[in-house]
C-alpha atoms as a PDB file:
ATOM      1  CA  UNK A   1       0.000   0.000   0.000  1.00  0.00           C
ATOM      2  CA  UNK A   2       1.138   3.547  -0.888  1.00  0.00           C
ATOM      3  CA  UNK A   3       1.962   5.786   1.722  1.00  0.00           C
ATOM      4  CA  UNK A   4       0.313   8.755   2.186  1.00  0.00           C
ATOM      5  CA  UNK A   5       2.091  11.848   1.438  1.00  0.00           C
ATOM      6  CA  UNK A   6       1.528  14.349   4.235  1.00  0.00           C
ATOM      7  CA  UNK A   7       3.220  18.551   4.518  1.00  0.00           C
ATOM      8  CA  UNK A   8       4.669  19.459   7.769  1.00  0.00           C
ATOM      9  CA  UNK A   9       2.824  22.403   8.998  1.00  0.00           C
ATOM     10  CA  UNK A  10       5.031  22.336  11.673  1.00  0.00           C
ATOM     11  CA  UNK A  11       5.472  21.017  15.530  1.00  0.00           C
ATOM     12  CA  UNK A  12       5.061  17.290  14.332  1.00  0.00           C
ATOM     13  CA  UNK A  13       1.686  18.435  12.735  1.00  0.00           C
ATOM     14  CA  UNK A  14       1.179  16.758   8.940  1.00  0.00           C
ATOM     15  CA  UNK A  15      -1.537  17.603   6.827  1.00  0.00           C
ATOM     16  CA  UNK A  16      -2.586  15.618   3.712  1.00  0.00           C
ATOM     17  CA  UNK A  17      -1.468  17.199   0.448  1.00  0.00           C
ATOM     18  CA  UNK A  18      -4.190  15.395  -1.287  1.00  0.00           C
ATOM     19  CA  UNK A  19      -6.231  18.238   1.063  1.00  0.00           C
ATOM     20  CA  UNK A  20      -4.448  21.140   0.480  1.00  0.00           C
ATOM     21  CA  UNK A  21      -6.450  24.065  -1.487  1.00  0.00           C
ATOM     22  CA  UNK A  22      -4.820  26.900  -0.911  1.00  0.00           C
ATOM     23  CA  UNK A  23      -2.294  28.313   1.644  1.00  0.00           C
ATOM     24  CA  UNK A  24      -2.173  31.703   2.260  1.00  0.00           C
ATOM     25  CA  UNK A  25      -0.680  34.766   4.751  1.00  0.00           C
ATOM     26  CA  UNK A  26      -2.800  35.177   7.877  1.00  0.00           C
ATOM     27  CA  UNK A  27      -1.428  38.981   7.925  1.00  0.00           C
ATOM     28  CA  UNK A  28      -4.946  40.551   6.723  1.00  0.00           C
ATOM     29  CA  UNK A  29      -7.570  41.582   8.616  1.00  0.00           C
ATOM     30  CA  UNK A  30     -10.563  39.901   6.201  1.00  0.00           C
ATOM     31  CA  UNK A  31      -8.506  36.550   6.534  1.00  0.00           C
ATOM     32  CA  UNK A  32      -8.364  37.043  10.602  1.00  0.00           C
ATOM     33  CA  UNK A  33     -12.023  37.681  10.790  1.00  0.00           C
ATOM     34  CA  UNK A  34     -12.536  34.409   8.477  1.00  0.00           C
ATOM     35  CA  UNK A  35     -10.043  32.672  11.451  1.00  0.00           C
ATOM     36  CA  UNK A  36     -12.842  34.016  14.065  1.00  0.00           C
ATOM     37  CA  UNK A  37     -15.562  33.001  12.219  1.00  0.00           C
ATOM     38  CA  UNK A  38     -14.342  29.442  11.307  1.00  0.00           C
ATOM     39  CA  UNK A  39     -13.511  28.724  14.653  1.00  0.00           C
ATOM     40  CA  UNK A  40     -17.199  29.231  15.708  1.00  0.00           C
ATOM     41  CA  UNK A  41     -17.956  26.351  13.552  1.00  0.00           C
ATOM     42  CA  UNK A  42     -14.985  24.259  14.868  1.00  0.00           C
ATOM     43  CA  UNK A  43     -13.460  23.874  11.537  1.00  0.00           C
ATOM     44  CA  UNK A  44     -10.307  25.272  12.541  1.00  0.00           C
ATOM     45  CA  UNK A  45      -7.187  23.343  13.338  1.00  0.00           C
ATOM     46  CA  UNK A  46      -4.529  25.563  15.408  1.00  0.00           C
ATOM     47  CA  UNK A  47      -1.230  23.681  14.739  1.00  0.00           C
ATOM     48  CA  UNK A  48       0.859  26.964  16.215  1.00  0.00           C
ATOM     49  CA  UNK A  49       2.076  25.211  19.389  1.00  0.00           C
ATOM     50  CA  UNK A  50       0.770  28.369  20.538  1.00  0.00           C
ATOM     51  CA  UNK A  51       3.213  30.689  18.890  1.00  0.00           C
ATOM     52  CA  UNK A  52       1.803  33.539  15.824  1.00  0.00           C
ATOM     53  CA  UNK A  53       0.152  32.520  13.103  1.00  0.00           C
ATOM     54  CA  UNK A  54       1.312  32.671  10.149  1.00  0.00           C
ATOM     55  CA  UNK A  55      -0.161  30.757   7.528  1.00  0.00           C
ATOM     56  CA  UNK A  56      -3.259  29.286   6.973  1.00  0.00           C
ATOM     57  CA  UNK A  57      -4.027  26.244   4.919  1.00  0.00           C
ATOM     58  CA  UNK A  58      -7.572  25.644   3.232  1.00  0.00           C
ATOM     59  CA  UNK A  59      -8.684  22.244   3.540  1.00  0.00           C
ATOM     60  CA  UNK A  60     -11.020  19.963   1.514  1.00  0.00           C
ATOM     61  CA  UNK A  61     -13.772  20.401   2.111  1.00  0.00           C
ATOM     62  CA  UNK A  62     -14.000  23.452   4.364  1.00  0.00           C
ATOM     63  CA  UNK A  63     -11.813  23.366   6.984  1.00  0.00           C
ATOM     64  CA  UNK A  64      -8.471  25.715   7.989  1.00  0.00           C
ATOM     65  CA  UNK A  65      -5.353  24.718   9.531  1.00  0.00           C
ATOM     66  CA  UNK A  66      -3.475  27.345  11.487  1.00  0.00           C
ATOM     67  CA  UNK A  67       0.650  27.317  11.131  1.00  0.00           C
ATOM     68  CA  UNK A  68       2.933  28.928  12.794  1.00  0.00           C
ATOM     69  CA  UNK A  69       5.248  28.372   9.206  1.00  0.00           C
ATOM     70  CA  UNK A  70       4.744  30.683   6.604  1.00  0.00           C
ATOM     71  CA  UNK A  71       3.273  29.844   3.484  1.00  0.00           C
ATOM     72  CA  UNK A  72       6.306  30.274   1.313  1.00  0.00           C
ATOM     73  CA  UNK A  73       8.445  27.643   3.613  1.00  0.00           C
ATOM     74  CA  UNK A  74       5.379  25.114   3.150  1.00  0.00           C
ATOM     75  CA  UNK A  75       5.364  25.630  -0.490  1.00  0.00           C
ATOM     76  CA  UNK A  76       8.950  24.980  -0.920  1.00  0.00           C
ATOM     77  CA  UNK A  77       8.419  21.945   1.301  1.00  0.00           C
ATOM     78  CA  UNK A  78       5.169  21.097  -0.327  1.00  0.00           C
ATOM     79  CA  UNK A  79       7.012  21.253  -3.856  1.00  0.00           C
ATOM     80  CA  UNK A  80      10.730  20.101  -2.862  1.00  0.00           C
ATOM     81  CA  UNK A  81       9.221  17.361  -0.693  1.00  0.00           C
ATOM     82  CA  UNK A  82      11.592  18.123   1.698  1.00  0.00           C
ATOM     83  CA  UNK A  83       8.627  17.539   4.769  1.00  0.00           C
ATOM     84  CA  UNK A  84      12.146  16.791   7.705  1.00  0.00           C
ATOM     85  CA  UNK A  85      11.593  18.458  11.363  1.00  0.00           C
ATOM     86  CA  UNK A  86      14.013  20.414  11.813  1.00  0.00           C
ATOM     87  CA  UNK A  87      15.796  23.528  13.509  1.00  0.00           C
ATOM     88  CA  UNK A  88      14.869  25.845  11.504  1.00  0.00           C
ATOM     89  CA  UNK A  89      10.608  25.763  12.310  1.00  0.00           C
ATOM     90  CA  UNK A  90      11.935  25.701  15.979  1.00  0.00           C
ATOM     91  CA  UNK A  91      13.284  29.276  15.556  1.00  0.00           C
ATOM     92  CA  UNK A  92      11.453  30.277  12.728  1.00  0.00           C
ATOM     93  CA  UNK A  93       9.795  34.003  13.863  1.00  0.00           C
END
């Protein structure tokens, strides 16, 4: 059986890249209100560890994941495969 290929998002959190719609900067204020919202409806996923959000990545169907990554390290992750915990997300501000 094939093994599933997952996108560290972070802290020993994987998501499924068969999942992945979109990932984008959590820096606006429209995509912090969506954050608000979505976690009303418990479709959000905080992944942080508790530290500033950075990224967020839209999930099929309708969920969010919260990462304390940005989304330009998980796309060079996502397309390098290169999915290793490391020092670098430790420090990563």
């Amino acid at each position: 059986m094939a093994q599933p290929v997952v996108l560290n998002v972070g802290f020993y959190n994987y998501v499924m890249t068969d999942k992945i719609v979109a990932m984008v900067s959590s820096e606006s204020a429209p995509m912090r209100r969506m954050i608000q919202t979505l976690r009303k409806d418990g479709k959000v996923i905080d992944a942080t560890q508790g530290r500033r959000t950075k990224s967020i990545i839209f999930t099929a169907p309708d969920g969010i994941v919260l990462s304390a990554i940005s989304q330009e390290t998980l796309a060079k992750r996502l397309s390098g495969g290169d999915n290793t915990v490391g020092e670098q997300e430790e420090h990563e501000d």
